[in-house]
C-alpha atoms as a PDB file:
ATOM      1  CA  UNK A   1      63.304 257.664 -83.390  1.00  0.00           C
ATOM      2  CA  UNK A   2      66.139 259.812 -82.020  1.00  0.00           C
ATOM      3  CA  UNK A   3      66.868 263.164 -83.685  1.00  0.00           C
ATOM      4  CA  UNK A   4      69.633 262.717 -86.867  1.00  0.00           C
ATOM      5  CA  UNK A   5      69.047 259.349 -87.003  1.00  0.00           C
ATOM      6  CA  UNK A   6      69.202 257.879 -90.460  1.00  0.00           C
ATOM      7  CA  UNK A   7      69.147 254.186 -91.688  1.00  0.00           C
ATOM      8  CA  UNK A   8      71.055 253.910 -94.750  1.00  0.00           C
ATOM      9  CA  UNK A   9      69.868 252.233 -98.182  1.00  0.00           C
ATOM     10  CA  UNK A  10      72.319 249.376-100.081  1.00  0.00           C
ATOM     11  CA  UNK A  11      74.081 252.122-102.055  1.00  0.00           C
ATOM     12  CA  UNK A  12      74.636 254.319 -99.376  1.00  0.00           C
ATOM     13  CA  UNK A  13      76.528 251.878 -97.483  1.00  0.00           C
ATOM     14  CA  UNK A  14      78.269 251.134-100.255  1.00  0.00           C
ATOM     15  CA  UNK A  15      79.515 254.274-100.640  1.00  0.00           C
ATOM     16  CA  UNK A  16      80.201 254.985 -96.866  1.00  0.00           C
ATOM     17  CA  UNK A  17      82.436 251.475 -97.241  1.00  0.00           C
ATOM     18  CA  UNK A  18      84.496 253.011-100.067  1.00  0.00           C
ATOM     19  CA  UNK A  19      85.020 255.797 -97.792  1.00  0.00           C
ATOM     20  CA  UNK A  20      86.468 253.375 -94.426  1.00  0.00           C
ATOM     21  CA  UNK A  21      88.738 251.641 -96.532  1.00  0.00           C
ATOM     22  CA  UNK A  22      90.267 254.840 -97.836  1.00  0.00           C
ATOM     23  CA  UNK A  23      90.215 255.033 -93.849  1.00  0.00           C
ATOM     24  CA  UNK A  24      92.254 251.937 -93.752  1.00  0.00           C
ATOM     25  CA  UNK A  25      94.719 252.007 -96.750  1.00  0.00           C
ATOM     26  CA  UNK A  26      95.554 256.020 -94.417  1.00  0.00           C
ATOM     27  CA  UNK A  27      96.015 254.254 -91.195  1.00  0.00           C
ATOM     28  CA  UNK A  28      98.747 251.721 -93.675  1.00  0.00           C
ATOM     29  CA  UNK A  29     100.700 254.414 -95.328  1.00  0.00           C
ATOM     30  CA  UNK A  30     101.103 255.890 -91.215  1.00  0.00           C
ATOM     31  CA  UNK A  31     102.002 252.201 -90.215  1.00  0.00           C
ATOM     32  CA  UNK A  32     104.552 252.151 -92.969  1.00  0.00           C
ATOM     33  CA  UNK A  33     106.943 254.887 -90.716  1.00  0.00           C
ATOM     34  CA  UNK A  34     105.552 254.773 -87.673  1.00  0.00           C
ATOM     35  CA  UNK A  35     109.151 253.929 -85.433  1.00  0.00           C
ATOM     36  CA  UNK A  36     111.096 255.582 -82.626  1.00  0.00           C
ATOM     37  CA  UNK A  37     112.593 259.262 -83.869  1.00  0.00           C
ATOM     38  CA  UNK A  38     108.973 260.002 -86.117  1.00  0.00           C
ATOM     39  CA  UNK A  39     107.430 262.855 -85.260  1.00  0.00           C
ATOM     40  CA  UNK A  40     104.044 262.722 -84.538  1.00  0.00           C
ATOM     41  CA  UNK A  41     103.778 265.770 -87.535  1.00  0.00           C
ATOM     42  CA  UNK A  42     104.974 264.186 -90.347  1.00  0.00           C
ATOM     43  CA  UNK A  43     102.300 260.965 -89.865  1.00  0.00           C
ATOM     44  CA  UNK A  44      99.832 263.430 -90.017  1.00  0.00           C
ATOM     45  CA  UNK A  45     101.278 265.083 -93.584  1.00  0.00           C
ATOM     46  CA  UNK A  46     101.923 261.603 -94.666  1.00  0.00           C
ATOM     47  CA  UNK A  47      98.133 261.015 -93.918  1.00  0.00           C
ATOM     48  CA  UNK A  48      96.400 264.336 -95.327  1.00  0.00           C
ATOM     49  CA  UNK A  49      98.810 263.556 -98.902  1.00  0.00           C
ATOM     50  CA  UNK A  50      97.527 260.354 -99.281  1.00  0.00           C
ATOM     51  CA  UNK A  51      94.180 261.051 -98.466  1.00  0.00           C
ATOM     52  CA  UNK A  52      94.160 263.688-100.891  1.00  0.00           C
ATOM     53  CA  UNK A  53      95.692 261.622-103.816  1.00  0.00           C
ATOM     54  CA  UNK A  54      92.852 259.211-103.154  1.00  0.00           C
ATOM     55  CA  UNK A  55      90.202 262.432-103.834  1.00  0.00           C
ATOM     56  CA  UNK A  56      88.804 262.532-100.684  1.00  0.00           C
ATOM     57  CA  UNK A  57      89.238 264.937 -98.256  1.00  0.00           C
ATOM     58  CA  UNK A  58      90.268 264.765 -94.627  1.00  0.00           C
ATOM     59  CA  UNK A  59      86.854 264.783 -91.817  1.00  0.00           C
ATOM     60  CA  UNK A  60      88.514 266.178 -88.655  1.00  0.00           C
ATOM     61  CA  UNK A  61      90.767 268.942 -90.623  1.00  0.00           C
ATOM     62  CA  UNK A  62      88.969 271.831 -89.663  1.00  0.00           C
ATOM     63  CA  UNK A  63      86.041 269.932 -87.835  1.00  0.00           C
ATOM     64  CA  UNK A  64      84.822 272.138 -84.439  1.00  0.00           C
ATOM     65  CA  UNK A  65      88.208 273.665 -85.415  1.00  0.00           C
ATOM     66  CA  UNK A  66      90.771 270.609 -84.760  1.00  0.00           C
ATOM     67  CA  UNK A  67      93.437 272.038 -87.092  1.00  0.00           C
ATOM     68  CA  UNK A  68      95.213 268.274 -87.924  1.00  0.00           C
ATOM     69  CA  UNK A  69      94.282 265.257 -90.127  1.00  0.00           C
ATOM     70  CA  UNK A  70      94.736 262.776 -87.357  1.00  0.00           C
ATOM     71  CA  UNK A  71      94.082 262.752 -84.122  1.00  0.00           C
ATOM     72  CA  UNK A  72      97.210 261.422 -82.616  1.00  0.00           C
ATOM     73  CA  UNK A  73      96.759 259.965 -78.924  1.00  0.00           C
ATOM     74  CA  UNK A  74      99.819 259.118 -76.743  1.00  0.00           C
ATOM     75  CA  UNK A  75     100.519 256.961 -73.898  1.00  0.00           C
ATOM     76  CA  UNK A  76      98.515 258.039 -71.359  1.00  0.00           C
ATOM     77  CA  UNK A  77      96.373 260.429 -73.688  1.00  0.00           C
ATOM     78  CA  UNK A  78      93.214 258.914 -74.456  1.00  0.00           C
ATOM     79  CA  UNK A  79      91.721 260.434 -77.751  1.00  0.00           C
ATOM     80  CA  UNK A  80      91.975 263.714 -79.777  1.00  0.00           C
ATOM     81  CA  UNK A  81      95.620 264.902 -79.797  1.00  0.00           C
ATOM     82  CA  UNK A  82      96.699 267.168 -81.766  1.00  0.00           C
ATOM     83  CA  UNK A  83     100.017 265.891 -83.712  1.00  0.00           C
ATOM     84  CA  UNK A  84     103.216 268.163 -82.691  1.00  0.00           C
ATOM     85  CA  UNK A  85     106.566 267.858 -83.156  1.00  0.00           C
ATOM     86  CA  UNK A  86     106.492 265.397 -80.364  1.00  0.00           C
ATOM     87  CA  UNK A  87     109.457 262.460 -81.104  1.00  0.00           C
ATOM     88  CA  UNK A  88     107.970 259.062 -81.179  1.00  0.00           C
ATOM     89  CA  UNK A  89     109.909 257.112 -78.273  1.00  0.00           C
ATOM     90  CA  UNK A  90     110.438 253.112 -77.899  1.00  0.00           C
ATOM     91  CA  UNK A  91     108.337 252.414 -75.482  1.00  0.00           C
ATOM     92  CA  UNK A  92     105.126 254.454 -76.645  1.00  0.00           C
ATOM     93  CA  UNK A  93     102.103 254.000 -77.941  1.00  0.00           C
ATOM     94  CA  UNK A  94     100.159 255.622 -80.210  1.00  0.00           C
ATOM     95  CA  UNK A  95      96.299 255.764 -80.801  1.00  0.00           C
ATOM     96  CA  UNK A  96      95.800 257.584 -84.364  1.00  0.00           C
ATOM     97  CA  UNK A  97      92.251 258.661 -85.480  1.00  0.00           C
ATOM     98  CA  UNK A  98      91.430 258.884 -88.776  1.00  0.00           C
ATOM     99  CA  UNK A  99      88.365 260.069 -90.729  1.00  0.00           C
ATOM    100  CA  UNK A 100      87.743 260.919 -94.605  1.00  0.00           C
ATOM    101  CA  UNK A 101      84.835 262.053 -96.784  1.00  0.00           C
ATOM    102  CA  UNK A 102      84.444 261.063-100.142  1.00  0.00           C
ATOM    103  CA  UNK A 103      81.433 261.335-102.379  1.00  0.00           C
ATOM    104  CA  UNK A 104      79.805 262.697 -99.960  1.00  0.00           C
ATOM    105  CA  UNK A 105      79.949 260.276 -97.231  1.00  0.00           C
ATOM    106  CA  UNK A 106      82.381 259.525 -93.937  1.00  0.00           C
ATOM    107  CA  UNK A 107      84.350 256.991 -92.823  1.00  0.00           C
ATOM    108  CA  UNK A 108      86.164 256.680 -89.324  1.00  0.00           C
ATOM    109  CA  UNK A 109      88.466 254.022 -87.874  1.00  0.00           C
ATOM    110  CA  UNK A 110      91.267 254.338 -84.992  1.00  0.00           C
ATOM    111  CA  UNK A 111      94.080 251.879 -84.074  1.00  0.00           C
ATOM    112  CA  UNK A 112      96.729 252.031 -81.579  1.00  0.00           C
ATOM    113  CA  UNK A 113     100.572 251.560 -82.532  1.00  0.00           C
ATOM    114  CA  UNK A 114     103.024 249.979 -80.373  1.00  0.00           C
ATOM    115  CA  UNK A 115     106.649 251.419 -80.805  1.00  0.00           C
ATOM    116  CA  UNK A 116     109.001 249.323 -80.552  1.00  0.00           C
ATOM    117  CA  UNK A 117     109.871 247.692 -76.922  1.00  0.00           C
ATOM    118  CA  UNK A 118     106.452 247.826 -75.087  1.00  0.00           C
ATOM    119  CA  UNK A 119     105.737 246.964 -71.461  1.00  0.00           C
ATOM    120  CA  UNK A 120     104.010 243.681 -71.572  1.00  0.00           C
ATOM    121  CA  UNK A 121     100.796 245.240 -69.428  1.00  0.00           C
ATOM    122  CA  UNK A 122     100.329 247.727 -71.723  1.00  0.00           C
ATOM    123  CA  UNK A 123     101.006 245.483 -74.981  1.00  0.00           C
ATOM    124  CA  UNK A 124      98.349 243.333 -72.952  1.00  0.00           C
ATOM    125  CA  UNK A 125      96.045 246.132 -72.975  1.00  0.00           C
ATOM    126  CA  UNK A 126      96.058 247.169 -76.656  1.00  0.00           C
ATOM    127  CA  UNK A 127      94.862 243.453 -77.494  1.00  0.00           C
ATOM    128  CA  UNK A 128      91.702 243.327 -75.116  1.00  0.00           C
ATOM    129  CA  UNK A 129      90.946 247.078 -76.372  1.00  0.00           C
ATOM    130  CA  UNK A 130      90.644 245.361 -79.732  1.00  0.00           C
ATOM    131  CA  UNK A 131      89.267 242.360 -78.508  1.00  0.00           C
ATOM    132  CA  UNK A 132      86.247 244.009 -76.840  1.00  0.00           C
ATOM    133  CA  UNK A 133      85.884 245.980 -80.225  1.00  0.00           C
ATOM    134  CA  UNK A 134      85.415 242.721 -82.124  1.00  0.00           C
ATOM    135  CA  UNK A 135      83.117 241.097 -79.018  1.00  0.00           C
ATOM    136  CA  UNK A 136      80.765 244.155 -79.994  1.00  0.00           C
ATOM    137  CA  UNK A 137      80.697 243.701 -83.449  1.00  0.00           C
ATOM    138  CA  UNK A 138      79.754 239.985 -82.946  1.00  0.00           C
ATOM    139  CA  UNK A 139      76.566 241.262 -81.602  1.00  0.00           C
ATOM    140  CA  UNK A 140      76.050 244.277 -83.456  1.00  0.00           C
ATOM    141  CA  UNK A 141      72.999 242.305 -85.339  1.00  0.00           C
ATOM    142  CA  UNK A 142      69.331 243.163 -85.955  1.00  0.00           C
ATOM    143  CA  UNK A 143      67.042 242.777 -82.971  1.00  0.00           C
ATOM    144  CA  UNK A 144      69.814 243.438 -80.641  1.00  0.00           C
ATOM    145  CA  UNK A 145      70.139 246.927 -78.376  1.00  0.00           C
ATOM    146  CA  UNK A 146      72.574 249.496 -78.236  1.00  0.00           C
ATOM    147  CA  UNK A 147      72.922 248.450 -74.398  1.00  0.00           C
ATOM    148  CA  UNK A 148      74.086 245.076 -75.765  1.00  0.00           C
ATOM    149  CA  UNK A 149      77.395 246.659 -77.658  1.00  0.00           C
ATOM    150  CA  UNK A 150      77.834 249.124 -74.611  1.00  0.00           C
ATOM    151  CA  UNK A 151      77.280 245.631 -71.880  1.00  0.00           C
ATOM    152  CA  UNK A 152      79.905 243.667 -74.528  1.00  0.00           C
ATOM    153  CA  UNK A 153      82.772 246.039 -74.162  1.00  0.00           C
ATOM    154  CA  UNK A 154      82.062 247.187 -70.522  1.00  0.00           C
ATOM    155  CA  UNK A 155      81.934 243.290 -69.169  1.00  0.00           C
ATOM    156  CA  UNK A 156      85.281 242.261 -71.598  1.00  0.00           C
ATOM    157  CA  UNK A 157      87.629 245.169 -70.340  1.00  0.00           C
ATOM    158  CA  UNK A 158      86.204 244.458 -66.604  1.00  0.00           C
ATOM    159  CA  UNK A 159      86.716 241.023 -66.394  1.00  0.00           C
ATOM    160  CA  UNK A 160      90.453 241.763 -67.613  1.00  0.00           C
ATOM    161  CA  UNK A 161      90.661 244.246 -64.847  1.00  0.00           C
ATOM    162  CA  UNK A 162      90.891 246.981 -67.723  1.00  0.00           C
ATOM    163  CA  UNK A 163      88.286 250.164 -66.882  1.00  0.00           C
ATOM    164  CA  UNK A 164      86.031 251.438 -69.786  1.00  0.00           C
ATOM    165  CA  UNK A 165      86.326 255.271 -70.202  1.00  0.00           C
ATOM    166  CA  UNK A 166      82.138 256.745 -69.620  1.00  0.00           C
ATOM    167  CA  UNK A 167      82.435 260.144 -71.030  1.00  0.00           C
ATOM    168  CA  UNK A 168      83.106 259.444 -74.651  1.00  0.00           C
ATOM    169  CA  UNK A 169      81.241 257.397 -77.154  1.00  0.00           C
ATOM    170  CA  UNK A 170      80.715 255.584 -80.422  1.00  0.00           C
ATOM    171  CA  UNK A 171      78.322 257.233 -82.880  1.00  0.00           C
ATOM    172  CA  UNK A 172      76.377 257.397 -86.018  1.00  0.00           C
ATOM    173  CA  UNK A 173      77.907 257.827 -88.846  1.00  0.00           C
ATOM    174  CA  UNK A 174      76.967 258.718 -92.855  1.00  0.00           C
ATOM    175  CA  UNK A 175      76.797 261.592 -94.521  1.00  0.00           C
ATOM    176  CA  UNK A 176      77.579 263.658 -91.789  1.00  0.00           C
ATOM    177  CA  UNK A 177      80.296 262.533 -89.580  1.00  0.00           C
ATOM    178  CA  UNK A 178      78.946 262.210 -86.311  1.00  0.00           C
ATOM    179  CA  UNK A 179      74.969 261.078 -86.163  1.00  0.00           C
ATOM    180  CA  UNK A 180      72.830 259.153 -84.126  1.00  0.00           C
ATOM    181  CA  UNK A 181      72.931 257.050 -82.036  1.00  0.00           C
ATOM    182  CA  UNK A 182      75.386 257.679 -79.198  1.00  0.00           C
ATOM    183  CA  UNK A 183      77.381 254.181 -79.366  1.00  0.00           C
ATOM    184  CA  UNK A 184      78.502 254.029 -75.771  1.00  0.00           C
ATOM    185  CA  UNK A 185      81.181 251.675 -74.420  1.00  0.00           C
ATOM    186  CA  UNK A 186      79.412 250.481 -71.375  1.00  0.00           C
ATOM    187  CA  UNK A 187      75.796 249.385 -70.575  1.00  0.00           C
ATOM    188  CA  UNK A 188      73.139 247.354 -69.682  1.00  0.00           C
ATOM    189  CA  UNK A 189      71.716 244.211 -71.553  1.00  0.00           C
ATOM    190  CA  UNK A 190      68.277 244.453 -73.615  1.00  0.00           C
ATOM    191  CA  UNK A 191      68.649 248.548 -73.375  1.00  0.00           C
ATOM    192  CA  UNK A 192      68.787 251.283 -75.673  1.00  0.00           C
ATOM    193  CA  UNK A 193      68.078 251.668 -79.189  1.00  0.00           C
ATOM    194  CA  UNK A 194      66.644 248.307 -81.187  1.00  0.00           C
ATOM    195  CA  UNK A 195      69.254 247.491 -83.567  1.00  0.00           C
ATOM    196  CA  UNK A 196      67.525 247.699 -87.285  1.00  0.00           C
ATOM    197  CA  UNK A 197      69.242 246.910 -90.886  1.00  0.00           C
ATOM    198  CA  UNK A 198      70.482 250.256 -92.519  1.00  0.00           C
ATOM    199  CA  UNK A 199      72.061 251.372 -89.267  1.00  0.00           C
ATOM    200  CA  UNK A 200      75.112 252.495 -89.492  1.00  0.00           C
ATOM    201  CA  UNK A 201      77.755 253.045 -86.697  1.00  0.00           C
ATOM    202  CA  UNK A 202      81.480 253.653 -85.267  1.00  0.00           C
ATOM    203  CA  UNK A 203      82.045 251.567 -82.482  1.00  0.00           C
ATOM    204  CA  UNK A 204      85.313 252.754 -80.748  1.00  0.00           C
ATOM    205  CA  UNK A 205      86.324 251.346 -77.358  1.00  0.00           C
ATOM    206  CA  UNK A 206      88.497 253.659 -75.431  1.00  0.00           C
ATOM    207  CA  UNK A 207      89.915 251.351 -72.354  1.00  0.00           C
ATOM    208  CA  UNK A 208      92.316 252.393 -69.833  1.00  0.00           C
ATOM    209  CA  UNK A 209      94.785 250.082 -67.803  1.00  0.00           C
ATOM    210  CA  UNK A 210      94.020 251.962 -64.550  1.00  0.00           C
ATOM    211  CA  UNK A 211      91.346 253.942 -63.565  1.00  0.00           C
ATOM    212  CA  UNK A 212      87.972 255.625 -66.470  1.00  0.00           C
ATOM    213  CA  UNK A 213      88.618 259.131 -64.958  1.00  0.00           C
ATOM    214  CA  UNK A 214      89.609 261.065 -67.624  1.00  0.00           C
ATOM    215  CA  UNK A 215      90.761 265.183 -67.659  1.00  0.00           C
ATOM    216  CA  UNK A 216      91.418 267.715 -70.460  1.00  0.00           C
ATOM    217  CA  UNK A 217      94.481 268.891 -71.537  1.00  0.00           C
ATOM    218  CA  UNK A 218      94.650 272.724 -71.355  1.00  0.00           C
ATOM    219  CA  UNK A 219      94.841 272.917 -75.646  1.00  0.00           C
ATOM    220  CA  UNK A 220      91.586 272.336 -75.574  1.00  0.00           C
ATOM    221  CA  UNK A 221      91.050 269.172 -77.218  1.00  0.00           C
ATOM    222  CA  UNK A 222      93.367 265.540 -76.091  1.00  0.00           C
ATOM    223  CA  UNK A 223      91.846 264.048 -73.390  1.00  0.00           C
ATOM    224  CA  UNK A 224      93.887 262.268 -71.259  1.00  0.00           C
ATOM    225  CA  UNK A 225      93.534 259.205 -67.852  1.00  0.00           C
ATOM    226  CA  UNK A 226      93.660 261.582 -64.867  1.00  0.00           C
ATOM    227  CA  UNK A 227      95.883 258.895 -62.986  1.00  0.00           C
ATOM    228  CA  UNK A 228      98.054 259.338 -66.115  1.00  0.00           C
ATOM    229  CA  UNK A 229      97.895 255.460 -67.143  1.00  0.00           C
ATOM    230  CA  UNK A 230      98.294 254.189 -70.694  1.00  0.00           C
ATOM    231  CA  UNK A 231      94.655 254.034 -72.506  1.00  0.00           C
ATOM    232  CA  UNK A 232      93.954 252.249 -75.750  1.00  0.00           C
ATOM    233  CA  UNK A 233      91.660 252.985 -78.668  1.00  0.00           C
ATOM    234  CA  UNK A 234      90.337 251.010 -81.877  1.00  0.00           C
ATOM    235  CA  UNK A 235      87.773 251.525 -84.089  1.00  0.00           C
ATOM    236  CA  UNK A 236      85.338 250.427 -86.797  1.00  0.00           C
ATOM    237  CA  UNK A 237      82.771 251.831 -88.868  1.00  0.00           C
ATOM    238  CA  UNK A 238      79.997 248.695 -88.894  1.00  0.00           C
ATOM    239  CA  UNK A 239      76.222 248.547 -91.037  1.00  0.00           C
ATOM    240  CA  UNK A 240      74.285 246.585 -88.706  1.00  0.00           C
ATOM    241  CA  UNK A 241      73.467 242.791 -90.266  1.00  0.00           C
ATOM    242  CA  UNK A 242      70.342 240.367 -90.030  1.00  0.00           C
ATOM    243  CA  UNK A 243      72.981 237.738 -88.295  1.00  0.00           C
ATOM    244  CA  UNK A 244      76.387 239.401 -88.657  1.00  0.00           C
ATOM    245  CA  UNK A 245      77.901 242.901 -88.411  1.00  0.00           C
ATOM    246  CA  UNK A 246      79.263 244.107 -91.841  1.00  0.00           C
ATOM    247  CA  UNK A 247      82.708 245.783 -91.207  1.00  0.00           C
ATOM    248  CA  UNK A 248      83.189 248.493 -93.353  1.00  0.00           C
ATOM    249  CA  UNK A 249      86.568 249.440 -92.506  1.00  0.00           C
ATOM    250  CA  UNK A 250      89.141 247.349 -92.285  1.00  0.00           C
ATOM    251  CA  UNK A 251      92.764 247.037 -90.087  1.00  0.00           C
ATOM    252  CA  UNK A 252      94.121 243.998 -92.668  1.00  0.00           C
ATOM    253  CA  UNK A 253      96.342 246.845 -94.870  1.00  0.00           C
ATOM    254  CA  UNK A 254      97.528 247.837 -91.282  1.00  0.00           C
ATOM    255  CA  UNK A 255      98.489 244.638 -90.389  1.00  0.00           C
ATOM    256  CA  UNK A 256      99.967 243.580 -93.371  1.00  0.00           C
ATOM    257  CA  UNK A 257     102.198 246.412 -93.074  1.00  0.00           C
ATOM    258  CA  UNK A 258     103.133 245.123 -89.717  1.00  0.00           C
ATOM    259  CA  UNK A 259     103.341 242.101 -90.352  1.00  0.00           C
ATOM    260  CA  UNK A 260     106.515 242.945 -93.041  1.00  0.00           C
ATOM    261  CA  UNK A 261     107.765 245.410 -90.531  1.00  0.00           C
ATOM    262  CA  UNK A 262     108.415 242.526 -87.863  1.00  0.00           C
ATOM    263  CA  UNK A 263     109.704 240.354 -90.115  1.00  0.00           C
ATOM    264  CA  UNK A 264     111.905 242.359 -91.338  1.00  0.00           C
ATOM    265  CA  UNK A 265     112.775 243.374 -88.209  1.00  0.00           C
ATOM    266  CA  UNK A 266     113.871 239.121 -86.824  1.00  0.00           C
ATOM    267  CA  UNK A 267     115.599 238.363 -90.036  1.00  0.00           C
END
């Protein structure tokens, strides 16, 4: 069994559930004002107030020293931004990161915002980055492999001539907030880890609409397409099932919000 690997009893996953849909209800109260002329700052005070009214506290504030709430990905930047006084734009979109703790326990769960008017190629790719999310859960079931989730994504963003980024990865997740197993986005069939009840994971693809290379920004932390493409990112916090994934987080208070938003918008 790998090192910090740790299968999670009933209650436990209970509790880590409690914790993604604070995740969730976060990623709402940000949908609520994301629009063009938002800074990129205020979602992330918006996010760390109403994660604290909930009495939980923030995971990335402070984590390895990322000194934000959020992580708030642009455009072309992949994951891990750092939110700035950077003016939202019609046109953009916006990956945003989110993780809480809350009785002791994690949850994590990404989505990525259009804004307003977006190019039809890269609207295209924020629904097959979410599609291949859900084609992993599908098989995210006991007796499966690791190299099954990783083949699911990999084979779904290839065949819609998307490219799956190699050096960052799903992960373990409980009551610390990164844990065994790696979760990688790309793989082979039948490999890696067998897939056992009490498992519990993030599974986050990050897709790009032109090439996987990736480079690092010089602050350190947002990672960004080196061809300087848009990339998209969505992500779930899962417990492995006998014959289906239970999602623990959940993007239906997002896309309610949404929802409102655009039909408020046509009337």
């Amino acid at each position: 069994m790998p090192k910090g690997l740790f299968y999670k009893t009933k209650d436990e996953i209970e509790l880590i559930r409690e914790s993604s849909l604070l995740v969730g209800k976060t990623l709402a109260e940000v949908a609520k004002i994301i629009k063009p002329g938002i800074t990129t700052l205020s979602l992330d005070k918006i996010a760390e107030e109403f994660i604290n009214d909930n009495n939980a506290l923030p995971a990335f504030k402070g984590y390895s020293g990322f000194p934000n709430t959020l992580c708030i990905s642009i455009n072309s930047h992949v994951v891990h931004g750092i939110p700035s006084k950077y003016v939202l734009k019609d046109g953009d979109i916006v990956s945003v990161d989110c993780g809480v703790v809350k009785n002791g326990f994690f949850g994590d769960s990404a989505y990525t915002f259009p804004v307003g008017e977006v190019n039809p190629k890269v609207l295209n790719l924020l629904k097959i980055t979410k599609e291949s999310l859900y084609k992993a859960i599908e098989i995210a079931i006991v007796g499966n492999r690791l190299g099954d989730i990783g083949e699911a994504v990999q084979s779904y963003a290839e065949k819609n001539h998307c490219s799956v980024v190699r050096e960052l990865v799903g992960h373990g997740i409980g009551r610390s907030l990164h844990e065994a197993p790696e979760v990688p986005n790309y793989g082979k069939k039948g490999s890696g880890l067998k897939l056992q009840e009490g498992l519990v994971i993030a599974i986050e693809p990050m897709i790009n609409l032109g090439k996987k290379e990736i480079i690092h920004d010089v602050d350190g932390w947002t990672i960004r397409t080196a061809d300087n493409l848009a990339s998209a990112h969505f992500e779930h916090t899962i417990a492995i099932g006998k014959n289906k994934a239970d999602i623990l987080s959940s993007f239906e208070f997002i896309e309610e919000v949404l929802r409102k938003k655009f039909e408020n918008a046509i009337i």
